[in-house]
C-alpha atoms as a PDB file:
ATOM      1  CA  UNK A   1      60.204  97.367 111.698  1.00  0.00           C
ATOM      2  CA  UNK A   2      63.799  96.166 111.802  1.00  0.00           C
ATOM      3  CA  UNK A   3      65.576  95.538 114.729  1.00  0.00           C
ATOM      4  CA  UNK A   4      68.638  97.776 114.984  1.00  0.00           C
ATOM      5  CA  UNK A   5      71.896  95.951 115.964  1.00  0.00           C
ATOM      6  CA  UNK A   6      74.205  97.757 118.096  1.00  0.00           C
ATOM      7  CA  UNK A   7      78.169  97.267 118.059  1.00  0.00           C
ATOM      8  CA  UNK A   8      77.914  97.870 121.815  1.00  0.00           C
ATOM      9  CA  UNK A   9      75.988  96.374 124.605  1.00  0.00           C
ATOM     10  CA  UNK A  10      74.152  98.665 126.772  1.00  0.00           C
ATOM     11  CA  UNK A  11      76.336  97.429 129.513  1.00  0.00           C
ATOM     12  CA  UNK A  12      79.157  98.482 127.722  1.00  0.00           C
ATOM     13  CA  UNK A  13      77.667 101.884 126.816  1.00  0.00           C
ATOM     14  CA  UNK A  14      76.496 102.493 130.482  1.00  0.00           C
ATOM     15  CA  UNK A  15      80.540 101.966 131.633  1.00  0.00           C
ATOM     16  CA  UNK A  16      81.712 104.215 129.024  1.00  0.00           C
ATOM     17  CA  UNK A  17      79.490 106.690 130.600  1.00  0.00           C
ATOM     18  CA  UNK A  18      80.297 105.973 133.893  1.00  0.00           C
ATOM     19  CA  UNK A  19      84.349 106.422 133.544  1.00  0.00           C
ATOM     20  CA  UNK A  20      83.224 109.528 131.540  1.00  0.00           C
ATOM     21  CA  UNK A  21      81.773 111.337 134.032  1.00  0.00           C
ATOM     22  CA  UNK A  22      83.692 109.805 136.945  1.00  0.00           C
ATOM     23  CA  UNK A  23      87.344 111.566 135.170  1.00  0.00           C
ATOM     24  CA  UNK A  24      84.970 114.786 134.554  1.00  0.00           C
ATOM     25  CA  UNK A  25      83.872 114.539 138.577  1.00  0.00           C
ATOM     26  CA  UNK A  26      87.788 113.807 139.232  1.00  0.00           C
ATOM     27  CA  UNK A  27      89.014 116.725 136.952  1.00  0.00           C
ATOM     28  CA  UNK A  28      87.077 119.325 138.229  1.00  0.00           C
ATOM     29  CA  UNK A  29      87.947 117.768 142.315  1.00  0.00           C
ATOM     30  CA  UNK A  30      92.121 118.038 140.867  1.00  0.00           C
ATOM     31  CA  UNK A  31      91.415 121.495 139.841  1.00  0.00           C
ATOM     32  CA  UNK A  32      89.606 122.657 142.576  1.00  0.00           C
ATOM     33  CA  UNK A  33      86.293 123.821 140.502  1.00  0.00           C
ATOM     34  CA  UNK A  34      84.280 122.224 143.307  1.00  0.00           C
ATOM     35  CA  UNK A  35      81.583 125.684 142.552  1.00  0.00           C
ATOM     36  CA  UNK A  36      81.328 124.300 138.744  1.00  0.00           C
ATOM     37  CA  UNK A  37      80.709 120.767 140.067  1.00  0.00           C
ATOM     38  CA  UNK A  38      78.106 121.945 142.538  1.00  0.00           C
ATOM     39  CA  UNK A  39      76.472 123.829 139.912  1.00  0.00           C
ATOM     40  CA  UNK A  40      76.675 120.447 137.148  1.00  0.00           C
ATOM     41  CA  UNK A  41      75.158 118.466 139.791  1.00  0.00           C
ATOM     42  CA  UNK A  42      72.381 120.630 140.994  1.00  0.00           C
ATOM     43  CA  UNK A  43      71.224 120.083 136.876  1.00  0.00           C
ATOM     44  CA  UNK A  44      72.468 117.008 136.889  1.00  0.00           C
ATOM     45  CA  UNK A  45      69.332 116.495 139.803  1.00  0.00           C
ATOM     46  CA  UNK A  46      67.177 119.207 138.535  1.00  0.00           C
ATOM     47  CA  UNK A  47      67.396 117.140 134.995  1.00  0.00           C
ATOM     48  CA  UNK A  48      66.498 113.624 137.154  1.00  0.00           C
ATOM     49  CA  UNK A  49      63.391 115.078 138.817  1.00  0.00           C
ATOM     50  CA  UNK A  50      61.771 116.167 135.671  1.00  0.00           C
ATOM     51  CA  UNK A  51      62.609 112.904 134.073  1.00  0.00           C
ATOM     52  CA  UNK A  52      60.984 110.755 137.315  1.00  0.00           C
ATOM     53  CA  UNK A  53      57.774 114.120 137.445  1.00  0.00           C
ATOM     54  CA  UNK A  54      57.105 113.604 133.526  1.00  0.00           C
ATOM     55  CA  UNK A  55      57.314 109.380 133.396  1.00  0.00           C
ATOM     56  CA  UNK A  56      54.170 107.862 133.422  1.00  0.00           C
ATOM     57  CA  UNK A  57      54.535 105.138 136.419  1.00  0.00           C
ATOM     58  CA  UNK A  58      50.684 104.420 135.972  1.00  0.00           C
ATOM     59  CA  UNK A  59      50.791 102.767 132.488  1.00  0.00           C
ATOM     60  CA  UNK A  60      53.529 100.765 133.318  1.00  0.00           C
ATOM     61  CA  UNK A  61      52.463  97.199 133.991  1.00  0.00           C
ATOM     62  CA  UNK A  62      54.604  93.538 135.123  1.00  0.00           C
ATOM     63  CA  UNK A  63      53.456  92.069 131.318  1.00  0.00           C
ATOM     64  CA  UNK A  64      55.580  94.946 129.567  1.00  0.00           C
ATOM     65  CA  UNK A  65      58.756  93.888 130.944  1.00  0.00           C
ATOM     66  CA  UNK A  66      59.514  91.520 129.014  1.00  0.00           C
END
């Protein structure tokens, strides 16, 4: 299969994200929503727990890092 080239890095991507949701975070401080944010981040961390209960650690192994 071919290897897909990306315009972006995944670093790059990653800060995109990052200021994204950091002036989404700082909007919703400036207009006092702080019950919307505490509701985003409660799924924000309801959303990381299933990803970390549904990964399979076990299969994982030090030769598939590379």
């Amino acid at each position: 299969m071919a290897e897909k080239v990306s315009r972006f890095s995944r670093r790059s991507v990653a800060l995109f994200w990052l200021v994204l949701v950091a002036i989404v975070i700082g909007s919703l401080i400036y207009f006092e929503q702080v019950a919307l944010l505490y509701v985003l981040a409660t799924l924000a961390l309801v959303a990381l727990l299933l990803i970390v209960g549904f990964s399979d650690l076990e299969s994982v192994g030090v030769e598939d890092l590379e």
